[in-house]
Structure formats: structure tokens, C-alpha cells
C-alpha atoms as a PDB file:
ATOM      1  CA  UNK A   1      -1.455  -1.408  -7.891  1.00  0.00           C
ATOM      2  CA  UNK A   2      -2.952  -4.679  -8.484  1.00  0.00           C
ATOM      3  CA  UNK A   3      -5.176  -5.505  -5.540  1.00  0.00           C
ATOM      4  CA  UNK A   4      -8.539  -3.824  -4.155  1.00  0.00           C
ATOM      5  CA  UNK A   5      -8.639  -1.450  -1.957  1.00  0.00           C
ATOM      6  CA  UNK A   6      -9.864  -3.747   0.315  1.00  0.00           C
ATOM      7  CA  UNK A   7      -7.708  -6.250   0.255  1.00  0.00           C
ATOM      8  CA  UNK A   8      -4.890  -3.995   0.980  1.00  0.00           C
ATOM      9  CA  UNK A   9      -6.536  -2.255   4.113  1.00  0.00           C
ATOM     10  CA  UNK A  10      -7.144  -6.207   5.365  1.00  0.00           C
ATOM     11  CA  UNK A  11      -3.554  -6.799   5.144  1.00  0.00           C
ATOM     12  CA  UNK A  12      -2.528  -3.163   7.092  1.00  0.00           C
ATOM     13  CA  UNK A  13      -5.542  -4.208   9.632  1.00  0.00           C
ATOM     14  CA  UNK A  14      -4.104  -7.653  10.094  1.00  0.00           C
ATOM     15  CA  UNK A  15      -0.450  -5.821  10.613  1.00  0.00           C
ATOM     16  CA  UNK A  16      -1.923  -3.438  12.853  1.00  0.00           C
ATOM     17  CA  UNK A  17      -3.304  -6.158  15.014  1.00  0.00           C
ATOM     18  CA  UNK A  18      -0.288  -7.847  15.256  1.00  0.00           C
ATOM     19  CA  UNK A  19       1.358  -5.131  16.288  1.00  0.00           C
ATOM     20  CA  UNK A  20       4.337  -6.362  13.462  1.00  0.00           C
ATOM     21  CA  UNK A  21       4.431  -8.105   9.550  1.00  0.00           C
ATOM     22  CA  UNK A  22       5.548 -11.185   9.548  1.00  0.00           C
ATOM     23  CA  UNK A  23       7.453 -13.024   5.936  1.00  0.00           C
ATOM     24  CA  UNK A  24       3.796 -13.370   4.681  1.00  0.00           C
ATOM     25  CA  UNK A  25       2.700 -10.276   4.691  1.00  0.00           C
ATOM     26  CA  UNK A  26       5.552  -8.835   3.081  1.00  0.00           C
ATOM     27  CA  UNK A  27       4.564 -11.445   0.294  1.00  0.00           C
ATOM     28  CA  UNK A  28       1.212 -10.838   0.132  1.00  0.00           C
ATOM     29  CA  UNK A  29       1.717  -6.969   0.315  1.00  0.00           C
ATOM     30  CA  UNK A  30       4.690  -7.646  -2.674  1.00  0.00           C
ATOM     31  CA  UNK A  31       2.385 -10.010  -4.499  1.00  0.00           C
ATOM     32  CA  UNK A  32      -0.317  -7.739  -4.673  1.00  0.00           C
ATOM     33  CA  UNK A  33       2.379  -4.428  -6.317  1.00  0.00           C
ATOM     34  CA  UNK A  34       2.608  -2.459  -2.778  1.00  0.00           C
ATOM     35  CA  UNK A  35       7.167  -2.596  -2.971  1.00  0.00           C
ATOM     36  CA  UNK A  36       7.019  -2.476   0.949  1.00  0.00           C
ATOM     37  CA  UNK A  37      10.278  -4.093   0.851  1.00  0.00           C
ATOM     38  CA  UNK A  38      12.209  -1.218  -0.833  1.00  0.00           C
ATOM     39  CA  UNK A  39      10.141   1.536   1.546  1.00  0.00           C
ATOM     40  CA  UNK A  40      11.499  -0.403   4.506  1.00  0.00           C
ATOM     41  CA  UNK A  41      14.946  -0.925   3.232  1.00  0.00           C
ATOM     42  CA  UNK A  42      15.196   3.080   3.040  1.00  0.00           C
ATOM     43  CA  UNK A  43      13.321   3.557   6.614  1.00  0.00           C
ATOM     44  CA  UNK A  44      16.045   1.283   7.833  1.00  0.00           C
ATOM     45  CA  UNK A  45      18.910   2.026   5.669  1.00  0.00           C
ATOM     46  CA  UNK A  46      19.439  -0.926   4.668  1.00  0.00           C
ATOM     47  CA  UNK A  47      19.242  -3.202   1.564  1.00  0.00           C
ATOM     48  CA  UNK A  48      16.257  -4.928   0.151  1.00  0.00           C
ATOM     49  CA  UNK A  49      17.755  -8.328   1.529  1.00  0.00           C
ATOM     50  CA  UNK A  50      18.530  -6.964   5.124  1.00  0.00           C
ATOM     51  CA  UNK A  51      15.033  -5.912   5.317  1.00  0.00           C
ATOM     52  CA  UNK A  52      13.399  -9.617   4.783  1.00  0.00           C
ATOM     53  CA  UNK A  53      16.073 -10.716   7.948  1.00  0.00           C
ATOM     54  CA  UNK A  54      14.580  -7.700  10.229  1.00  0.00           C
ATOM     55  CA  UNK A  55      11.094  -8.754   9.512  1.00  0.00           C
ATOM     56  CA  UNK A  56      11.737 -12.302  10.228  1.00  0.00           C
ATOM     57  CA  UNK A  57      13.530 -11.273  13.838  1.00  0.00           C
ATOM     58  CA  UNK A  58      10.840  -9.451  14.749  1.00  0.00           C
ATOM     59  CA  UNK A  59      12.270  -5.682  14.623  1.00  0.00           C
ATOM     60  CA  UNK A  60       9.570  -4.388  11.881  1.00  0.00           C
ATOM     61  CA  UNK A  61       6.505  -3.343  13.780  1.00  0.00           C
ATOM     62  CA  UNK A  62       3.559  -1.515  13.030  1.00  0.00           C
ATOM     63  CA  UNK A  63       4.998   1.891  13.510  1.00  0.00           C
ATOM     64  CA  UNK A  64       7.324   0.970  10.608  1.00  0.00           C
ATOM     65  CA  UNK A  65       4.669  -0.643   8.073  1.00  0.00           C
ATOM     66  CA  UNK A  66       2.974   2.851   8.899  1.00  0.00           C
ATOM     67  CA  UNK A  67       5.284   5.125   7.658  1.00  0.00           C
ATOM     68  CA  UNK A  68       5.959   3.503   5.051  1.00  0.00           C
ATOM     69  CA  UNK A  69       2.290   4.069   3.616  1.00  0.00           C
ATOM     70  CA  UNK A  70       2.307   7.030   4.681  1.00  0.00           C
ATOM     71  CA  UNK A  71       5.804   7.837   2.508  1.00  0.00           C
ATOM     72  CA  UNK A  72       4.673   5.867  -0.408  1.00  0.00           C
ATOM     73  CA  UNK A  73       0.940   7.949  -0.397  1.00  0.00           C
ATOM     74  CA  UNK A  74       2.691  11.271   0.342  1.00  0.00           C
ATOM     75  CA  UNK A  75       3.493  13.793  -2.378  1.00  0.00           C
ATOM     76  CA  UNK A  76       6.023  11.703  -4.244  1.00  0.00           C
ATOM     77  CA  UNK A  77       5.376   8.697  -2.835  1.00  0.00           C
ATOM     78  CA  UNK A  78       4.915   6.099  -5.664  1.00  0.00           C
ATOM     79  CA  UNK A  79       1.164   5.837  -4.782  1.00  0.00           C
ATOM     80  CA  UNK A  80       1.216  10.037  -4.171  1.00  0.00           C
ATOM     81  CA  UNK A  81      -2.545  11.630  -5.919  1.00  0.00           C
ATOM     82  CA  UNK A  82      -3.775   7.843  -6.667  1.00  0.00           C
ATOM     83  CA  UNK A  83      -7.312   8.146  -4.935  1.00  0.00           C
ATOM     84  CA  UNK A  84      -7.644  11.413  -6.760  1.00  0.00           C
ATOM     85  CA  UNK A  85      -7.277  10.218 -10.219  1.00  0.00           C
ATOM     86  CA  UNK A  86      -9.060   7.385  -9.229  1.00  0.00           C
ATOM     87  CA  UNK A  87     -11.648   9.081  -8.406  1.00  0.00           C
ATOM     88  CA  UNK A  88     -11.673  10.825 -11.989  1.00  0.00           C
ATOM     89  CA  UNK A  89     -12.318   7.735 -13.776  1.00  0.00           C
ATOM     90  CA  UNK A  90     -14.948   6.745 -11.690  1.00  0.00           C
ATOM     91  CA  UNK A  91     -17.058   9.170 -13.837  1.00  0.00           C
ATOM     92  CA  UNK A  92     -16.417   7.699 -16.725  1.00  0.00           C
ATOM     93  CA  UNK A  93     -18.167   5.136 -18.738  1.00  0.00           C
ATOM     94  CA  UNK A  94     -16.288   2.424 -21.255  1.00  0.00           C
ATOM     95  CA  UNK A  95     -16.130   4.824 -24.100  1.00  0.00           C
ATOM     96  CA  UNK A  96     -14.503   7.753 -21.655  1.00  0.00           C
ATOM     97  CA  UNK A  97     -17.717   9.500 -21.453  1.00  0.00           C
ATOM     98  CA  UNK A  98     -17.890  11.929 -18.225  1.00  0.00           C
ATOM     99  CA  UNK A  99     -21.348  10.708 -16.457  1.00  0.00           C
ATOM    100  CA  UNK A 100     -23.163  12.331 -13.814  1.00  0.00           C
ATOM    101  CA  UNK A 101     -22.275  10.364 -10.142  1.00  0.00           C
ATOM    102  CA  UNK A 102     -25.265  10.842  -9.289  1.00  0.00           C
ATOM    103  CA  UNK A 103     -28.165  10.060 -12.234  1.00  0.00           C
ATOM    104  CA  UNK A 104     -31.691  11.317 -10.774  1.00  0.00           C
ATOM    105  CA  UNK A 105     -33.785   8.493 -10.905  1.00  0.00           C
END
């Protein structure tokens, strides 16, 4: 992935709000390595192309843009045990040292 956390939960929060993504978010979700395009196209059956015409009519709502997290976090999703071995090198220094989360002061 190439985006914060962050920025990635604003764009779902600004898709949940609007109830639907709209050409822009599919860019920015794109843009930032989330392939929301190709989850869709398989929700929908349809091909990567077909799926850029749905969201632009409207038809892709937040229900949709759901799911398809929730496929591409799942066990064997693309993003599927992510947080977990993210969490791993959060314990680790430059050199790949373990250190202790939480240091007494």
C-alpha cells in the first residue's frame, strides 16, 4: 500500500458519507495502491472498464465499496494479515533490532 492509514480511512469516511464513490475516489483510492477497480469489477462481474461506467451512473454505493474492503482484508484478500505484520515491525528499530513497545522510563 502506499498511503497512511489515515488517509485511506478519510477516503472510506468520505464514501460512507456519500452514501456512493464518485470517479475521484476511485482515483484517489487507485492512486494511493488500494485496486478497488478490479474488487468491484469481480463484485459486479464485470470488466475493469464497465466498472468506471457504473461508478459514474451512480450504481456503486457504499454497500459495494464495503465489501470490497472487506474481500480485499479477508483471508486472501490482497491486503489479508497486513495490520499483523505491521504490527511486527513496529518493534523494530533501523538495524531490525526487536525493542520493547513499551521502554520504562
Amino acid at each position: 500500500m502506499q498511503a497512511p492509514v489515515n488517509e485511506i480511512a478519510e477516503l472510506y469516511g468520505k464514501a460512507c458519507v456519500q452514501g456512493r464513490l464518485f470517479a475521484e475516489d476511485i482515483n484517489q483510492l487507485t492512486g494511493r495502491g488500494i485496486p478497488i477497480i478490479g474488487e468491484l469489477a469481480k463484485q459486479f462481474g464485470v470488466s475493469d472498464s464497465e466498472v468506471k461506467k457504473l461508478v459514474e451512473s451512480g450504481r456503486v454505493g457504499f454497500p459495494q465499496i464495503e465489501q470490497a474492503f472487506v474481500n480485499m482484508t479477508s483471508q486472501g484478500g490482497k491486503f489479508s494479515g497486513m495490520m499483523e505484520a505491521q504490527s511486527k515491525l513496529t518493534n523494530t528499530n533501523v538495524r531490525g533490532e526487536k525493542q520493547d513497545p513499551y521502554p520504562e522510563s
